[in-house]
Protein backbone atom coordinates (compact mmCIF):
# COMPACT_ATOMS: atom_id res chain seq x y z
CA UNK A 1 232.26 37.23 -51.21
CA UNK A 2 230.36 39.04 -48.73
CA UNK A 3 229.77 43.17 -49.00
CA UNK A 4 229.93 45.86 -46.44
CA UNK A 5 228.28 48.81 -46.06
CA UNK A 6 229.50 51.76 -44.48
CA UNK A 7 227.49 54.72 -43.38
CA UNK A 8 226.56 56.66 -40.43
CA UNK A 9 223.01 57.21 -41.30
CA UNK A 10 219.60 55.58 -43.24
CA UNK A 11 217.22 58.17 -43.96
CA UNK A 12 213.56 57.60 -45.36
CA UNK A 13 212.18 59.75 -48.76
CA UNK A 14 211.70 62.52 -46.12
CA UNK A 15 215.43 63.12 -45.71
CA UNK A 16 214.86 61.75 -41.76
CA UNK A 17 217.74 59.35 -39.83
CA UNK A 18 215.77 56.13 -39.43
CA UNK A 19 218.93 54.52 -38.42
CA UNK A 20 221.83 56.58 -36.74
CA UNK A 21 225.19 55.96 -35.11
CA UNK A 22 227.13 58.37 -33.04
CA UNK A 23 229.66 58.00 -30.32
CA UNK A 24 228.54 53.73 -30.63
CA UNK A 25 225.13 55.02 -30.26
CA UNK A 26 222.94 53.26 -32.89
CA UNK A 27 219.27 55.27 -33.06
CA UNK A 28 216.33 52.95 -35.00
CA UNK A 29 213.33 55.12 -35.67
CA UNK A 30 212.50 58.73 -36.12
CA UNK A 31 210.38 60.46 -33.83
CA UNK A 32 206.81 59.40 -34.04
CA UNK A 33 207.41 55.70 -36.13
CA UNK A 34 206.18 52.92 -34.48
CA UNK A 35 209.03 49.65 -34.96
CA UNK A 36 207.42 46.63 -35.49
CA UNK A 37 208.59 43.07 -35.76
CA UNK A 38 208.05 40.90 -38.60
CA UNK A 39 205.26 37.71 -37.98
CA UNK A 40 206.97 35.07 -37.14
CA UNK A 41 210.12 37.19 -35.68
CA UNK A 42 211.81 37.16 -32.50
CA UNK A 43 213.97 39.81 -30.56
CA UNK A 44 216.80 38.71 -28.53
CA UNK A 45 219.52 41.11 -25.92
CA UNK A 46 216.60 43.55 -25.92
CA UNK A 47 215.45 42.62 -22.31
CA UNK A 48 211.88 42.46 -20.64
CA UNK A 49 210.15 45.81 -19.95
CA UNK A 50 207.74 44.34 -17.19
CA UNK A 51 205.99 42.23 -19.31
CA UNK A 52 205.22 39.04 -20.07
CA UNK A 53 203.71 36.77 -22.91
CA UNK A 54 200.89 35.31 -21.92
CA UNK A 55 200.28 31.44 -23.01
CA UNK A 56 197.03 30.84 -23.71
CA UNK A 57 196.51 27.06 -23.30
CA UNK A 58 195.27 27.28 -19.76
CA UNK A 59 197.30 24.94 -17.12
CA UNK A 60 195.40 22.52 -15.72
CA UNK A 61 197.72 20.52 -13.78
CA UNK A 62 200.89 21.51 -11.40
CA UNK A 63 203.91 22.47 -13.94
CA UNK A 64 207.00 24.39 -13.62
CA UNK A 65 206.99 28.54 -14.50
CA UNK A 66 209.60 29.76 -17.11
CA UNK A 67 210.73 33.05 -16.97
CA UNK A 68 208.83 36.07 -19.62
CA UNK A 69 205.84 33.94 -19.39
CA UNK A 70 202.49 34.22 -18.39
CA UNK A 71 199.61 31.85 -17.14
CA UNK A 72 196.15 30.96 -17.07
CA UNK A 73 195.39 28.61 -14.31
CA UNK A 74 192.09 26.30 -14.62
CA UNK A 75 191.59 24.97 -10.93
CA UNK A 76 188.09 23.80 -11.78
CA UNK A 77 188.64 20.23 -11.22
CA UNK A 78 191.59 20.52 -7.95
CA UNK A 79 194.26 22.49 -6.49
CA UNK A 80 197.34 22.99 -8.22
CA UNK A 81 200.67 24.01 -7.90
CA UNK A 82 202.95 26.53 -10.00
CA UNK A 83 206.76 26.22 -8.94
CA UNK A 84 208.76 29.39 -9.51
CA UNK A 85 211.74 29.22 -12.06
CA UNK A 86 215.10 27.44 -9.89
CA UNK A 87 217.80 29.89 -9.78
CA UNK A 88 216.41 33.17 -10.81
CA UNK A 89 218.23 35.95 -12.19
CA UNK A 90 217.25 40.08 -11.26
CA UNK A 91 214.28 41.11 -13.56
CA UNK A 92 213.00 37.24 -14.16
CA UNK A 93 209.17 37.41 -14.30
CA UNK A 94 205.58 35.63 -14.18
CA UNK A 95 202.27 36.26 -14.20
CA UNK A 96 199.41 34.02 -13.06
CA UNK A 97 195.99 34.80 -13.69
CA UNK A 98 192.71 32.79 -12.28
CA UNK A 99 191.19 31.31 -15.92
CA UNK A 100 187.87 30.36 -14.81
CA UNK A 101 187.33 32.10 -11.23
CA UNK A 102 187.72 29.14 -8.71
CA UNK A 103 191.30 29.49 -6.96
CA UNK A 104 188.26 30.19 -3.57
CA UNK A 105 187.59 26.27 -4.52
CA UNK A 106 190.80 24.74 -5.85
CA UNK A 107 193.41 26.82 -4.69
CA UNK A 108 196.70 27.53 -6.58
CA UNK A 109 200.03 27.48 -4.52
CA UNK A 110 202.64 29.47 -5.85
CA UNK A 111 206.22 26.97 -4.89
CA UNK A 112 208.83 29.55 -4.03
CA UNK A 113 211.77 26.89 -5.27
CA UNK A 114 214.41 27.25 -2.76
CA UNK A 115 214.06 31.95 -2.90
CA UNK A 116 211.98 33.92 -0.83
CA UNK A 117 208.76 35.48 -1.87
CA UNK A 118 208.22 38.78 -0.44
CA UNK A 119 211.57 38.13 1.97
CA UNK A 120 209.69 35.16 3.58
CA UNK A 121 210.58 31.59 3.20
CA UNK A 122 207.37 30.53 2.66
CA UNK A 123 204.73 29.55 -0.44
CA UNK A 124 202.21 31.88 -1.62
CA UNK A 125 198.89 30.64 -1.47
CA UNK A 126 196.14 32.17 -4.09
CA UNK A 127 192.71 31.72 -2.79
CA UNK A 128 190.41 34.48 -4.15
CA UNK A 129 188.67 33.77 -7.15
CA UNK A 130 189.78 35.80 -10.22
CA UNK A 131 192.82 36.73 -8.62
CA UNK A 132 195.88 37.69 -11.04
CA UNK A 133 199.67 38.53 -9.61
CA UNK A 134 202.55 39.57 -10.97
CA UNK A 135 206.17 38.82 -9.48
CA UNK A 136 209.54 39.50 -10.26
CA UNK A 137 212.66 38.49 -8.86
CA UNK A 138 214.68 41.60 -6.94
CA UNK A 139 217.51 39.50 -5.12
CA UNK A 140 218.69 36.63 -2.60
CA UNK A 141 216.98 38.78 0.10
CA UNK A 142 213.28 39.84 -0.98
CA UNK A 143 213.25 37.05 -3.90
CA UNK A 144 209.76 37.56 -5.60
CA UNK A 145 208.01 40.85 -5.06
CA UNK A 146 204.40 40.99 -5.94
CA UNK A 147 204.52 44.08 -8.06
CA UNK A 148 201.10 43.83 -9.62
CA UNK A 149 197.98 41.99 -7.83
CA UNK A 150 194.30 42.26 -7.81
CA UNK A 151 192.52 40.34 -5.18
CA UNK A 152 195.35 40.47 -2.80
CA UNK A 153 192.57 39.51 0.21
CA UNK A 154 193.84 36.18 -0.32
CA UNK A 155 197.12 37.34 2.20
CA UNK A 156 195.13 38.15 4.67
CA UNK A 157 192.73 37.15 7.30
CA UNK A 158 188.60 37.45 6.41
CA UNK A 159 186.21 36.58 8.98
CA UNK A 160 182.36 37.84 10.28
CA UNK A 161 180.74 37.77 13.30
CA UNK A 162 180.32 40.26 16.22
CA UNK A 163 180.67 44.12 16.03
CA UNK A 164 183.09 44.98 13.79
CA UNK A 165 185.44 47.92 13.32
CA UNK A 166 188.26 49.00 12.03
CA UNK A 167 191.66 50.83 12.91
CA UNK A 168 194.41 51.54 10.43
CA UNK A 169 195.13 48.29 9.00
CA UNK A 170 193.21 46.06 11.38
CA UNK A 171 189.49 44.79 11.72
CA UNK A 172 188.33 44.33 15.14
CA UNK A 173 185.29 41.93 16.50
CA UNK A 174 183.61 42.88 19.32
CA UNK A 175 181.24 40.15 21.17
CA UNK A 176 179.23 41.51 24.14
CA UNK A 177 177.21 38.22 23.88
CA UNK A 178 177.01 34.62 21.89
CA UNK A 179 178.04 34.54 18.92
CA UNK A 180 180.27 32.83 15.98
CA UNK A 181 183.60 34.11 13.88
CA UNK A 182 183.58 32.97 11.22
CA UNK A 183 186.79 32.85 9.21
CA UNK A 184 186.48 32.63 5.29
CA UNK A 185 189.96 33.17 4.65
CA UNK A 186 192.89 32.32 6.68
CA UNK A 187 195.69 34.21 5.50
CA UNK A 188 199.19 33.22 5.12
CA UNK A 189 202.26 34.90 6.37
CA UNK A 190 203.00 37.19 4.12
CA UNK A 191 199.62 39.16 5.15
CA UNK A 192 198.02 38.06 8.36
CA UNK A 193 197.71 34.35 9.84
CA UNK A 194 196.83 34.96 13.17
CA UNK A 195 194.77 37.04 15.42
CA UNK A 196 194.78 39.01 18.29
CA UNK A 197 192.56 38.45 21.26
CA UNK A 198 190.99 39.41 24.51
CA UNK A 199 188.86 37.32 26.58
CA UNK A 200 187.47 38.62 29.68
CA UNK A 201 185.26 36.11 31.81
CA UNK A 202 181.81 37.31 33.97
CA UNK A 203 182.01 39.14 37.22
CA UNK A 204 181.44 37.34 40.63
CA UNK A 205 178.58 38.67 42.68
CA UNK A 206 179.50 40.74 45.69
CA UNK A 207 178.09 38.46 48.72
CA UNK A 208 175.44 40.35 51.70
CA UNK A 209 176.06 41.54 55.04
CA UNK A 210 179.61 42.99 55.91
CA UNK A 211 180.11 40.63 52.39
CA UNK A 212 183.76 40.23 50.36
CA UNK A 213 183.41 41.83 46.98
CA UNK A 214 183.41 39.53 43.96
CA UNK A 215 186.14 38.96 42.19
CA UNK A 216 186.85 39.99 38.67
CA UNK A 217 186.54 37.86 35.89
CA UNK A 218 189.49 35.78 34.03
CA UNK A 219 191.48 38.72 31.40
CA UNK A 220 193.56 37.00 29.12
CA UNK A 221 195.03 38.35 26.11
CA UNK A 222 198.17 38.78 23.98
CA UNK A 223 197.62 42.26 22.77
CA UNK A 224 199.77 43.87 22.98
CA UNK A 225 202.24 41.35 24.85
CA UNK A 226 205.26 40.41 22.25
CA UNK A 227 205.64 37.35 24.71
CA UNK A 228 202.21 35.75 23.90
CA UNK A 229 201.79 34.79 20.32
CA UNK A 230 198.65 35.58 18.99
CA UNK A 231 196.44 32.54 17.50
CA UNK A 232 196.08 30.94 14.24
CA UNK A 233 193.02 30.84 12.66
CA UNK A 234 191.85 28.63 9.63
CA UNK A 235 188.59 28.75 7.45
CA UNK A 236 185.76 27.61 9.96
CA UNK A 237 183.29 29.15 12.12
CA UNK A 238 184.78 29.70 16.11
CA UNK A 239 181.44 29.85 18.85
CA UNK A 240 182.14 32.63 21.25
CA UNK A 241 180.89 32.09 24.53
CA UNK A 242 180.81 35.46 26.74
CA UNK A 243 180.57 34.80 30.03
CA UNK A 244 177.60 36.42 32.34
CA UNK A 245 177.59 38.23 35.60
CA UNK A 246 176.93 36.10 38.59
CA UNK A 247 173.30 37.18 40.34
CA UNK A 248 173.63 37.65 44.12
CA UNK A 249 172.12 35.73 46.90
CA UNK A 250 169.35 37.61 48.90
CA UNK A 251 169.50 38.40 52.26
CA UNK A 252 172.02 35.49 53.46
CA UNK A 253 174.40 34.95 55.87
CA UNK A 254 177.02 32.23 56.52
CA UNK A 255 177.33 31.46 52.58
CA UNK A 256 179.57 31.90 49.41
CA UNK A 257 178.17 33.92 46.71
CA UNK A 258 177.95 32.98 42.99
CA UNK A 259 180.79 32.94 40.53
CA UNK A 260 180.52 34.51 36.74
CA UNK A 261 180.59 32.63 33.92
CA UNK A 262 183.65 31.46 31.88
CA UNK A 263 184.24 33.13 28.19
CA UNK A 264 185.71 31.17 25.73
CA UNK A 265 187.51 31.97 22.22
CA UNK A 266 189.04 28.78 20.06
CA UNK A 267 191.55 27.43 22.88
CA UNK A 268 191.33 30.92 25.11
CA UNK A 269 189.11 29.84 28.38
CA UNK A 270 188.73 32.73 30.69
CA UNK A 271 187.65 31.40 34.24
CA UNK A 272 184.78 33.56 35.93
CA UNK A 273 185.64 35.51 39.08
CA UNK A 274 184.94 33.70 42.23
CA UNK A 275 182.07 34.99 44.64
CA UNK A 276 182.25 36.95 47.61
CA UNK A 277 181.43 35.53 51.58
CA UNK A 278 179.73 37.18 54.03
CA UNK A 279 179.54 37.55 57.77
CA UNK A 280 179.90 34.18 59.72
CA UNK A 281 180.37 33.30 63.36
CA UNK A 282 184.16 32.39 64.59
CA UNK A 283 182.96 28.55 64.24
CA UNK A 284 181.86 28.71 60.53
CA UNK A 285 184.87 29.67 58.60
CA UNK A 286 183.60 30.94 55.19
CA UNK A 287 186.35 32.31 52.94
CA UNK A 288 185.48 33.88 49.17
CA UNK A 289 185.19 31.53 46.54
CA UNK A 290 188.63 31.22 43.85
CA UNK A 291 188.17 31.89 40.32
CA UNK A 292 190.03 33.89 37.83
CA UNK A 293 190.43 36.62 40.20
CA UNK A 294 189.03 35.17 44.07
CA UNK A 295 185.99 36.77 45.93
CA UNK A 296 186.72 38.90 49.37
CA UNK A 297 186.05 37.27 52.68
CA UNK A 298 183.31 38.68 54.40
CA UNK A 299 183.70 40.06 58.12
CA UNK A 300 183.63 37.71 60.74
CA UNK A 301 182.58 37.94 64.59
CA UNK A 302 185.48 37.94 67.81
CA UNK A 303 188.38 36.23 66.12
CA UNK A 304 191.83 37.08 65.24
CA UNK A 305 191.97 36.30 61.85
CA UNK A 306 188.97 36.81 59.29
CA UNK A 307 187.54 35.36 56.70
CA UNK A 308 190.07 34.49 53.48
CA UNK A 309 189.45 35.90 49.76
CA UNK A 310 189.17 33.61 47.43
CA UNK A 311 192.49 32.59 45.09
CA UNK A 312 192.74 34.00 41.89
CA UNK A 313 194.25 32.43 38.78
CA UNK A 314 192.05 29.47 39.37
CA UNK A 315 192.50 27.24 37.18
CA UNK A 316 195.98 28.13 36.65
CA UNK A 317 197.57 29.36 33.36
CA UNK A 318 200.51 31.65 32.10
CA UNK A 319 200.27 34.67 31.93
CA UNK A 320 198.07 34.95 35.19
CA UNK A 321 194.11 35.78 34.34
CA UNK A 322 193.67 37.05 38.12
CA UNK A 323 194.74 37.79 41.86
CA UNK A 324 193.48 36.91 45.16
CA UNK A 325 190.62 38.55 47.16
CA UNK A 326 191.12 40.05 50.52
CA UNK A 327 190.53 38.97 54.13
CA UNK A 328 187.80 40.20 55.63
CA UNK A 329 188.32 41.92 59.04
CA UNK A 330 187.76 40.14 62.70
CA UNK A 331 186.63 41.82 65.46
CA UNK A 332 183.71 41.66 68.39
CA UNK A 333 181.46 43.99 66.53
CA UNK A 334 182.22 45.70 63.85
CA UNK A 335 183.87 44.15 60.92
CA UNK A 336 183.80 44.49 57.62
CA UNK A 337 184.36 42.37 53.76
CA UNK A 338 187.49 42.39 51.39
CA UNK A 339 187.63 43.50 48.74
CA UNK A 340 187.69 41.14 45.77
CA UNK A 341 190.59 40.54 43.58
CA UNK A 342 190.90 42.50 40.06
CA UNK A 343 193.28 41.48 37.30
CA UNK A 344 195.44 43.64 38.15
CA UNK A 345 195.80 43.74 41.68
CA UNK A 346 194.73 41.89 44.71
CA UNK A 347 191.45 42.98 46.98
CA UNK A 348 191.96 44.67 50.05
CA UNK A 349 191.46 43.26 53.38
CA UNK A 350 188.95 44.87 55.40
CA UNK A 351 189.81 47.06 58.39
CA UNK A 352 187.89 45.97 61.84
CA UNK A 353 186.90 48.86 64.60
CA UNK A 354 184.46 51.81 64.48
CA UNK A 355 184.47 52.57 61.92
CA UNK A 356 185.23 49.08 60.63
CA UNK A 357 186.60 49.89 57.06
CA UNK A 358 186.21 47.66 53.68
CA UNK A 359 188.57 46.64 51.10
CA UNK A 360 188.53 47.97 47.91
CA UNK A 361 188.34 45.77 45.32
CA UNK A 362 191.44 44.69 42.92
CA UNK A 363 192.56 47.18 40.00
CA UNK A 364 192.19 45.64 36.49
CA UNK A 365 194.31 45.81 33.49
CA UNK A 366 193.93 48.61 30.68
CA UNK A 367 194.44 47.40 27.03
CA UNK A 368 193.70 48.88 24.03
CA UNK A 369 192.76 46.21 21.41
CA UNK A 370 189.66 47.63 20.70
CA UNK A 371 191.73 50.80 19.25
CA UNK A 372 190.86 52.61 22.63
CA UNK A 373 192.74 52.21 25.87
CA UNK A 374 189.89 50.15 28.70
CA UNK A 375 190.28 48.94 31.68
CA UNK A 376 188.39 45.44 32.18
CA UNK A 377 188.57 43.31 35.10
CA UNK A 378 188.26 45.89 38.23
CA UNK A 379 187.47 43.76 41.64
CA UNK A 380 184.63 44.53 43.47
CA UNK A 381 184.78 46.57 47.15
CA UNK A 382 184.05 44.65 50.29
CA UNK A 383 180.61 46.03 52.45
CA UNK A 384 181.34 47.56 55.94
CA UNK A 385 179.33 49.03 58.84
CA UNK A 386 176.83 46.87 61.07
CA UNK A 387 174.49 48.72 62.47
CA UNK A 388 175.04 51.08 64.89
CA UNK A 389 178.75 51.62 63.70
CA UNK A 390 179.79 54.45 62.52
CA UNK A 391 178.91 55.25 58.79
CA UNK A 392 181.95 55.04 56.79
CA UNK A 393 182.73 56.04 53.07
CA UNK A 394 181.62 52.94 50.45
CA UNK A 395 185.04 51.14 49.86
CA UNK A 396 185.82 51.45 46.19
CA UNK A 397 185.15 49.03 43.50
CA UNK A 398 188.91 48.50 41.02
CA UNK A 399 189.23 50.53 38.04
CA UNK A 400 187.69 48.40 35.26
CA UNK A 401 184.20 47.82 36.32
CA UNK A 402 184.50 46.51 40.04
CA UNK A 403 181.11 47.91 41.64
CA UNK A 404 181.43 50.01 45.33
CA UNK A 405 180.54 47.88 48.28
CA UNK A 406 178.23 49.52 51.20
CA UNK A 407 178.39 51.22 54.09
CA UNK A 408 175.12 53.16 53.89
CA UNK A 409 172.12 52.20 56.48
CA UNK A 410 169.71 53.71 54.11
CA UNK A 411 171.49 51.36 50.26
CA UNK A 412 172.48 48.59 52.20
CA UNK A 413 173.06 46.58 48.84
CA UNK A 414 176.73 47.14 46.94
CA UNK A 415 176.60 48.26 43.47
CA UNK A 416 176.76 46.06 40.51
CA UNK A 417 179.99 45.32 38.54
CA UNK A 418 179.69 47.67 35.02
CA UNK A 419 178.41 45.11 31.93
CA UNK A 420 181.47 44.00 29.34
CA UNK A 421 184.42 44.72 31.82
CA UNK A 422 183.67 41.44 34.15
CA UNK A 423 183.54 43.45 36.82
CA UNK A 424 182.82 41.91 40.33
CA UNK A 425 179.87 43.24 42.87
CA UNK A 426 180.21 45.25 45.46
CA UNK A 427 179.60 43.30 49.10
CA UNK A 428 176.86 44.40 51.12
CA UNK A 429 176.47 46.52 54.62
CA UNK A 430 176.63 45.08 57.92
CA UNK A 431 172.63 44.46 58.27
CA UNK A 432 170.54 41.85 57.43
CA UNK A 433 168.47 43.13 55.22
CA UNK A 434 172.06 43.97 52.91
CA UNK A 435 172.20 42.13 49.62
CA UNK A 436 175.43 41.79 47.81
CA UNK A 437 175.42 42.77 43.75
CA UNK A 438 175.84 41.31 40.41
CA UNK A 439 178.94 40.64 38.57
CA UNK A 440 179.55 42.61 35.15
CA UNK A 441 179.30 40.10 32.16
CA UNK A 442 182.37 39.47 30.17
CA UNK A 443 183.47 40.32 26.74
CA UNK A 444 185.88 39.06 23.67
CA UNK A 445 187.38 41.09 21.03
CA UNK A 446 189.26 39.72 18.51
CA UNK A 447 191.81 41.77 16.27
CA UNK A 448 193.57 41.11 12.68
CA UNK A 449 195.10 43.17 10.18
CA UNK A 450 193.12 42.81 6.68
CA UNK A 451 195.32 44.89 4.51
């Protein structure tokens, strides 16, 4: 027959409760005892307190997780993968921890099993060696949070190369000439997996002798544009190419000046800006040369309709890298360049008479990716003013590095388009002896967020 016991209280030799009920409150333990389970024994209806036990035969091939347990991973000889417990309950956790220090060589993919991980519907991916996370399953929304994790690079984007820098959250590479990124970790989506990017192509040189300015180079870029995703990146080394200023002719007439040079990031191609013209006789039509933004026609002698800037946005792509440069005026005697087109605006045309008036050059396009608001891409101003006509103020390079054209008998040459903006050159004066300028050189900045 079995026996009951009835009390309300155990006390040790002490005369203290060791075991209490009150109000279906049972108490085990006085204050200061440690309670300890028997070898061998197990606790069940107790819960988990954010712990796990860990088994210490490490896995070395893919297997399923159980709930309360933790695991030592050996990815030594290949990749494996841990699938999360089907059909978790709130308060289910696991632990994974790297056993020999090679998820960098063999990586260990974490299979989220039909739930979220971190509210995304995607894997987790464990890449850095020695790395150890803990996750526990909140609800049908968030899934597995990562509560506990050392290591936790392995989310987001690493990579070298350039000048680097950093604001809030976000590394930024900054190429002013050749070099390589290198990526040595790619992410996933619950970090970073893509980057930011702005790739700004060389100048075009401004072109001699009432010359168009040159045009700006290609800007492209998807900071901080919603509508242009940013690009994915995975572990290899990306050349950057940054594309030079163009160098001027001397002291020519009748002739297109040079274009920039392209830049170039992964599958980002920004075209340089096209060169400007200068003066030419109603006979030798000589419009400025198309690139990403098009060089300003240069002046042209006793006919209605000058000589045509240059198209921008050559080649084509979406969204536009450039705009057009402007006509150059037409007129007996005094005439004067366009201004060349800036990413942000078209050049100018240039205003015949005396005075005969340049274009200015294009505006460019501020942006901000390098954690400071810039403008890039400014067009260069047209040159005005043969000789004798009346001196008249330089025309105005754009805003973003476009150089001034000339209309000064004592600097007949434009100014040069400012280095890393792709500026384009400002045209020359009205005199032979005018030279057109240099193009700025181009720039690429790349931008991630690393934490």
């Amino acid at each position: 027959m079995a026996s009951t016991i009835k009390v309300n209280n155990i006390q040790n030799q002490c005369g203290a409760n060791i075991i209490n009920e009150s109000a279906n409150t049972i108490t085990i333990g006085a204050s200061g005892d440690t309670i300890t389970l028997a070898c061998g024994a197990s606790q069940t209806g107790f819960g988990r307190t954010g712990t796990v036990d860990w088994d210490t035969t490490a896995k070395t091939a893919s297997f399923t997780a159980v709930s309360g347990n933790g695991y030592f991973v050996n990815t030594t000889s290949g990749a494996i993968t841990l699938t999360l417990p089907s059909s978790p309950s709130a308060g289910d956790i696991v632990s994974i921890s790297d056993y020999a220090g090679t998820f960098a060589i063999y990586n260990l993919t974490v299979a989220r099993n039909g739930s979220n991980i971190r509210g995304s519907a995607a894997d987790l991916v464990l890449l850095v060696n020695d790395q150890t996370v803990t996750l526990i399953y909140v609800d049908g929304t968030q899934g597995w949070n990562v509560v506990q994790e050392s290591n936790n690079s392995s989310n987001f984007i690493s990579a070298t190369g350039g000048t680097i820098t950093t604001s809030g959250d976000f590394k930024i590479h900054t190429f002013t000439g050749p070099g390589t990124f290198t990526v040595s970790c790619a992410g996933n989506s619950l970090g970073s997996n893509t980057v930011d990017y702005l790739v700004v192509a060389g100048g075009g040189a401004g072109a001699a002798v009432t010359g168009g300015g040159g045009g700006a180079g290609g800007f492209r870029t998807n900071y901080p544009s919603p509508a242009v995703a940013g690009l994915p990146v995975s572990v290899q080394g990306y050349p950057i190419t940054v594309g030079a200023g163009a160098t001027t002719n001397t002291n020519n007439i009748l002739q297109q000046d040079q274009s920039g040079s392209s830049s170039i990031f992964s599958t980002i191609t920004s075209a340089g800006g096209g060169g400007g013209s200068t003066f030419s006789l109603p006979s030798n039509p000589n419009p400025g040369v198309s690139g990403g933004s098009g060089g300003g026609g240069g002046g042209k002698d006793a006919n209605p309709v000058g000589n045509l800037g240059g198209t921008g946005n050559t080649p084509p792509v979406s969204p536009p890298q450039g705009n057009t440069g402007g006509t150059g005026s037409a007129f007996n005697t005094y005439n004067a360049g366009g201004g060349g087109g800036g990413a942000g605006g078209v050049g100018s045309n240039g205003t015949p008479g005396d005075p005969a008036a340049a274009g200015p050059g294009g505006v460019g396009l501020a942006n901000s990716i390098s954690g400071s608001s810039i403008f890039y891409a400014g067009g260069g101003g047209g040159g005005s003013g043969p000789a004798p006509g009346t001196p008249v103020p330089p025309s105005t390079g754009g805003n973003g590095g476009g150089g001034a054209g000339s209309s000064s008998p004592t600097t007949p040459t434009g100014t040069a388009g400012t280095t890393n903006t792709g500026g384009g050159g400002g045209g020359g004066r009205g005199t032979i002896a005018a030279n057109g300028s240099n193009g700025g050189s181009g720039i690429v900045i790349i931008r991630y967020k690393y934490q």
